[in-house]
C-alpha atoms as a PDB file:
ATOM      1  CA  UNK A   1       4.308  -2.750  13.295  1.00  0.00           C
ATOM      2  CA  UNK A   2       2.572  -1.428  10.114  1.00  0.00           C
ATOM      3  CA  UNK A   3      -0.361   0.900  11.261  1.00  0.00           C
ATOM      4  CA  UNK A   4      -2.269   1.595   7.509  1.00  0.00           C
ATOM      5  CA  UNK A   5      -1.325   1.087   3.873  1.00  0.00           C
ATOM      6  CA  UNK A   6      -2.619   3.578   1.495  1.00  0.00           C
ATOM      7  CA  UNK A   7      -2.802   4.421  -2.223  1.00  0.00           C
ATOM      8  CA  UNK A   8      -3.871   7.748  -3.375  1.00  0.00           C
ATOM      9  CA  UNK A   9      -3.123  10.085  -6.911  1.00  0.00           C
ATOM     10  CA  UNK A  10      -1.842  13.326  -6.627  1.00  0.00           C
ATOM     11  CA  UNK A  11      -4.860  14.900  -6.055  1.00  0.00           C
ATOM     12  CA  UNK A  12      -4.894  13.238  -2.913  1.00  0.00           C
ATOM     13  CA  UNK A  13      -8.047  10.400  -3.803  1.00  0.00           C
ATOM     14  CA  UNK A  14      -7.979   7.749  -1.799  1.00  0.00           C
ATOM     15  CA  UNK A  15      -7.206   4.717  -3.994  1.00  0.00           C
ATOM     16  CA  UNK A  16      -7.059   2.079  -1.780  1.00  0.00           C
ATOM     17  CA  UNK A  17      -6.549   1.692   2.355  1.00  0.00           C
ATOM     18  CA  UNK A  18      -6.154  -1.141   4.694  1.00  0.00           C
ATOM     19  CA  UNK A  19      -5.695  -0.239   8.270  1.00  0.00           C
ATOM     20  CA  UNK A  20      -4.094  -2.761  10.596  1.00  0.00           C
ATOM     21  CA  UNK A  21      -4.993  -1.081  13.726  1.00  0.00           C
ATOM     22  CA  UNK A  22      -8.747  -0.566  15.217  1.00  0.00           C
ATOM     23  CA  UNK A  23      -9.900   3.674  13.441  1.00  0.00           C
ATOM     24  CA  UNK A  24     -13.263   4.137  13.452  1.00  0.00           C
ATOM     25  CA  UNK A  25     -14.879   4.558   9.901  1.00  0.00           C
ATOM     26  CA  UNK A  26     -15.396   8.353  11.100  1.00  0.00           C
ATOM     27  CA  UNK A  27     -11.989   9.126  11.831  1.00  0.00           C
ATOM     28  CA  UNK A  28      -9.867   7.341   9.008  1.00  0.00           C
ATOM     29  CA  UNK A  29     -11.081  10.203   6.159  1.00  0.00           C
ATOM     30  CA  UNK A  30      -9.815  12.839   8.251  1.00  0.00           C
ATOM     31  CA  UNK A  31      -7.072  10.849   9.043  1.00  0.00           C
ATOM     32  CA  UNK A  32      -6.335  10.234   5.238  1.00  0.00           C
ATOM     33  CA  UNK A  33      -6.809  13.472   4.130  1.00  0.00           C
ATOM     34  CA  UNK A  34      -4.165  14.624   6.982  1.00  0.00           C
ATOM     35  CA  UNK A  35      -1.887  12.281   5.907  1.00  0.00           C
ATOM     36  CA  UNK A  36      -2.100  12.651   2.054  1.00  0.00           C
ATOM     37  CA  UNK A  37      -1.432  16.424   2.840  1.00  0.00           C
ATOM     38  CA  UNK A  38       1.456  15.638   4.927  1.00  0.00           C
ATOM     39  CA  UNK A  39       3.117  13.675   2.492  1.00  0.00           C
ATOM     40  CA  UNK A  40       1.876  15.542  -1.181  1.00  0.00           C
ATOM     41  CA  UNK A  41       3.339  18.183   0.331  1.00  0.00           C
ATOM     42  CA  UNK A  42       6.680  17.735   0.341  1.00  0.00           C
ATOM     43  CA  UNK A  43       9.371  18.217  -2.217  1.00  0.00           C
ATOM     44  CA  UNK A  44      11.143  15.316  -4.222  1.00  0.00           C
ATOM     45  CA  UNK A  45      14.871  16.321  -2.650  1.00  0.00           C
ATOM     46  CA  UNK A  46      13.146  15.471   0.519  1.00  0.00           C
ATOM     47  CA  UNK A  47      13.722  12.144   2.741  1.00  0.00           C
ATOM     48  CA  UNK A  48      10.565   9.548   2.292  1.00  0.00           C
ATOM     49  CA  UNK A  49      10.261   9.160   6.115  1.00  0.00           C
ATOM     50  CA  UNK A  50       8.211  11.522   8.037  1.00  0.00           C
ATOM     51  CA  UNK A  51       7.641  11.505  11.446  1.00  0.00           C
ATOM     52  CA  UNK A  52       3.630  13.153  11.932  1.00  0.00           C
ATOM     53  CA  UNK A  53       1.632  12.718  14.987  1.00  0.00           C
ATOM     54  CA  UNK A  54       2.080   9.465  16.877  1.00  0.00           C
ATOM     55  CA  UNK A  55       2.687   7.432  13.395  1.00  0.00           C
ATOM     56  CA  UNK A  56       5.827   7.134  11.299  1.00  0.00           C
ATOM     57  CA  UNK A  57       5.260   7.537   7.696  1.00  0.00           C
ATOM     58  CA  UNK A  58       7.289   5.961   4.444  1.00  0.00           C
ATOM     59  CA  UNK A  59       5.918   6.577   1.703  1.00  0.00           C
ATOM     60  CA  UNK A  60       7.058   6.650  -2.105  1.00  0.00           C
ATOM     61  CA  UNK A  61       5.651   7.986  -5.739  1.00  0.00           C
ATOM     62  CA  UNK A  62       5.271   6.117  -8.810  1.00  0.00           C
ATOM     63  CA  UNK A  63       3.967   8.207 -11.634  1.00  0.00           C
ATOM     64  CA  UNK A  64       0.478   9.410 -10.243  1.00  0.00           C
ATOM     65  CA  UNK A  65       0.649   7.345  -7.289  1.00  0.00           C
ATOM     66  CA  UNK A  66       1.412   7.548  -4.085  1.00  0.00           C
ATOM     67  CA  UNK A  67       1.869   4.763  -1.973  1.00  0.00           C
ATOM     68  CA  UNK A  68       1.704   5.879   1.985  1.00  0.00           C
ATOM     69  CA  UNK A  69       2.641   3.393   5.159  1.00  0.00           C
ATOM     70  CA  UNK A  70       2.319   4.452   8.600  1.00  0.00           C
ATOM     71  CA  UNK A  71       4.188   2.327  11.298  1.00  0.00           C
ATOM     72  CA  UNK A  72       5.003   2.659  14.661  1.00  0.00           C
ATOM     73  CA  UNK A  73       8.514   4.335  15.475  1.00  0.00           C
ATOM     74  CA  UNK A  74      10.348   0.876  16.365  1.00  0.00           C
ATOM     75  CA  UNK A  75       9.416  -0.458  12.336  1.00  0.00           C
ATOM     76  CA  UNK A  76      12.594   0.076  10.300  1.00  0.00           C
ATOM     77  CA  UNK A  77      11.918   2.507   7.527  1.00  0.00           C
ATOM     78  CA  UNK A  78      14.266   0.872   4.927  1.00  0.00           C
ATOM     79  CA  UNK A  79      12.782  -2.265   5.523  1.00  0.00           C
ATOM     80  CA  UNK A  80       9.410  -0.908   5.144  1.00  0.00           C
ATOM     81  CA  UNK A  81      10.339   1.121   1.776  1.00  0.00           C
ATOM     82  CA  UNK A  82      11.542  -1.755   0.133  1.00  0.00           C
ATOM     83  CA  UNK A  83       8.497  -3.204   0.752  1.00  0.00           C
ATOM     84  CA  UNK A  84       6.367  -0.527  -0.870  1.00  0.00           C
ATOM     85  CA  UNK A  85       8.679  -1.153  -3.814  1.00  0.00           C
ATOM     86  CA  UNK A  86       8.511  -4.769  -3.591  1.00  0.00           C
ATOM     87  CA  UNK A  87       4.130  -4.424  -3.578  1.00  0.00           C
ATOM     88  CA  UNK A  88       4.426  -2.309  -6.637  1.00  0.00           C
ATOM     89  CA  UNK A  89       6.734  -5.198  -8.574  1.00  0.00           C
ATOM     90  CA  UNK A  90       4.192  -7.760  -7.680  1.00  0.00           C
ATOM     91  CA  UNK A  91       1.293  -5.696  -9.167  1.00  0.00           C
ATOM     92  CA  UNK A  92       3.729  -4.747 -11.734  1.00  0.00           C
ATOM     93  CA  UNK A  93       3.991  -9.134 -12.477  1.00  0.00           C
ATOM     94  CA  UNK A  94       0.036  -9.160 -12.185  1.00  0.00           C
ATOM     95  CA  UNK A  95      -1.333  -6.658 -14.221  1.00  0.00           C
ATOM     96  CA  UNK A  96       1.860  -6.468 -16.285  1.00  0.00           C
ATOM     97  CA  UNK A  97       2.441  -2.994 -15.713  1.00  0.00           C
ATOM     98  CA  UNK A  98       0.361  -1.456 -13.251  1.00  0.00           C
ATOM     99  CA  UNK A  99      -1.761   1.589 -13.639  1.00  0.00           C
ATOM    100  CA  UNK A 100      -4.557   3.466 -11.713  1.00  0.00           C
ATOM    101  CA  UNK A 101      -6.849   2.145 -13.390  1.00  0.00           C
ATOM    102  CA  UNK A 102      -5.603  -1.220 -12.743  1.00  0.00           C
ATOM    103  CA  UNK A 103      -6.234  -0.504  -9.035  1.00  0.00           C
ATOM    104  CA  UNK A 104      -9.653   1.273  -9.561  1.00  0.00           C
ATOM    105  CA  UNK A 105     -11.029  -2.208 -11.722  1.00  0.00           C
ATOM    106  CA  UNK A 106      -9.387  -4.424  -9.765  1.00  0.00           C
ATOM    107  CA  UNK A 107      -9.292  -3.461  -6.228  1.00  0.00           C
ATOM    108  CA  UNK A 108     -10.272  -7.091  -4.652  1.00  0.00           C
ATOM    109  CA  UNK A 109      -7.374  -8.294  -6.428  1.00  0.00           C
ATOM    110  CA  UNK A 110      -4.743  -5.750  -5.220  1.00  0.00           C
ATOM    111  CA  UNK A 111      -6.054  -6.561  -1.623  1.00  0.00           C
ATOM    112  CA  UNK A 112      -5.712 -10.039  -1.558  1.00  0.00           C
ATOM    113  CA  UNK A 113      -1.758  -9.155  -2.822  1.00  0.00           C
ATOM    114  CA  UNK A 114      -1.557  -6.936   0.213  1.00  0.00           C
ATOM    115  CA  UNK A 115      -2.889  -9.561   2.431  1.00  0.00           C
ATOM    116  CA  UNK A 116      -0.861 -11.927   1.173  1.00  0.00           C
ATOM    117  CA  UNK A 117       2.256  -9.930   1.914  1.00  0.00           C
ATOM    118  CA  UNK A 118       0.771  -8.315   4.985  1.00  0.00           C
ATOM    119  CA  UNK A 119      -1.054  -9.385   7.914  1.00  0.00           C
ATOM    120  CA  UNK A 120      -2.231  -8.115  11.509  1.00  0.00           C
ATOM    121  CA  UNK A 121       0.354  -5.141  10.259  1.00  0.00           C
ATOM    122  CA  UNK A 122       3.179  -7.489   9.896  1.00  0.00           C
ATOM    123  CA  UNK A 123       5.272  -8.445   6.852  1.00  0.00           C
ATOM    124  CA  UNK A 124       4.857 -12.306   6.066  1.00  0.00           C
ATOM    125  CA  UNK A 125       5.660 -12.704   2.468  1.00  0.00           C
ATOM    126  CA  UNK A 126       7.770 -10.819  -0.019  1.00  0.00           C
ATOM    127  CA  UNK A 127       8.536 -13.821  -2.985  1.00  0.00           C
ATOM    128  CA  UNK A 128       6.449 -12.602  -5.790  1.00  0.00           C
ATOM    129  CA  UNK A 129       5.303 -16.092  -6.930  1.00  0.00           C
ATOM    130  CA  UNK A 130       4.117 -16.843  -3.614  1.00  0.00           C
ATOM    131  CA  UNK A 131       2.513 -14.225  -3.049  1.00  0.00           C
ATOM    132  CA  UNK A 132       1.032 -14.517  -6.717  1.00  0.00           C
ATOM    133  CA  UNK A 133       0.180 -18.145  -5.777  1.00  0.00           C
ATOM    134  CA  UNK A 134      -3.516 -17.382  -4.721  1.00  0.00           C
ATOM    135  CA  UNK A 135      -4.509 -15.202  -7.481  1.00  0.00           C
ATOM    136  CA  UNK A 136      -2.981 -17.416  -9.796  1.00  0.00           C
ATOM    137  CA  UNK A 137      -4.826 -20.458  -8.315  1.00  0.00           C
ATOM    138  CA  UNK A 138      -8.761 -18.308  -8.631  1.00  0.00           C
ATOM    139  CA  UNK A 139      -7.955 -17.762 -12.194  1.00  0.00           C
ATOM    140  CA  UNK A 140      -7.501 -20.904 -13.051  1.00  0.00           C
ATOM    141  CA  UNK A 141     -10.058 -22.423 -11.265  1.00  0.00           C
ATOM    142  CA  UNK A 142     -12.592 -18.914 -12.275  1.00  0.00           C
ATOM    143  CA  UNK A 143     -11.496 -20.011 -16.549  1.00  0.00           C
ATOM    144  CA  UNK A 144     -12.321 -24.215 -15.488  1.00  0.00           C
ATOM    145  CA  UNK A 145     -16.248 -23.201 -14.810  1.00  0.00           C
END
């Protein structure tokens, strides 16, 4: 089961988190910031899975971002790193190449795509047009009014 998702820069700012799993609101920055250090600070030749505390991590870079998952230790890794790569193509299809920024601006948008591919911390849809299918659908009807 996916614990958290979470999207920070390389100096370690949360970008965006959705947690899965009852933390209270006083424990998740402490938890972030634990996590963020965890995984920043490890080297590239290094494996993306991490085992730290009672969570699993996978997590994976692009450019300035890092994009963190913690799941419990039954989760398959794999499965779950393909998924981070298969998130970052369907923001990739959406904003046509994704930035920080993008996230920053847009940050409703990039949760409903999460949603759509995750919920209660389990995967439900990876097709890109599906999951695309809701966003899609509010544009249009956001440009009819």
């Amino acid at each position: 089961m996916i614990k958290f998702v979470l999207m920070v820069n390389r100096q370690g700012q949360t970008r965006l988190s959705r947690y899965y799993e009852r933390v209270e609101v006083t424990r998740r920055a402490a938890l972030e910031a634990d996590v963020v250090r965890c995984c920043l600070s490890r080297k590239k030749e290094e494996c993306s899975f991490v085992d730290h505390r009672d969570v699993r991590l996978v997590y994976r870079q692009y450019a300035a971002l890092y994009i963190v998952v913690g799941v419990t230790d039954t989760e398959n890794e794999l499965s779950i790193y393909e998924l981070i790569h298969n998130f970052v193509e369907v923001l990739d299809k959406y904003f046509s190449r994704v930035s920080e920024l993008d996230i920053m601006f847009n940050l409703e948008r990039v949760h409903v795509i999460l949603d759509e591919m995750i919920q209660n911390g389990h995967v439900v849809e990876t097709n890109k047009s599906r999951v695309l299918a809701p966003l899609h659908a509010l544009t249009k009807m956001a440009d009819a009014s």
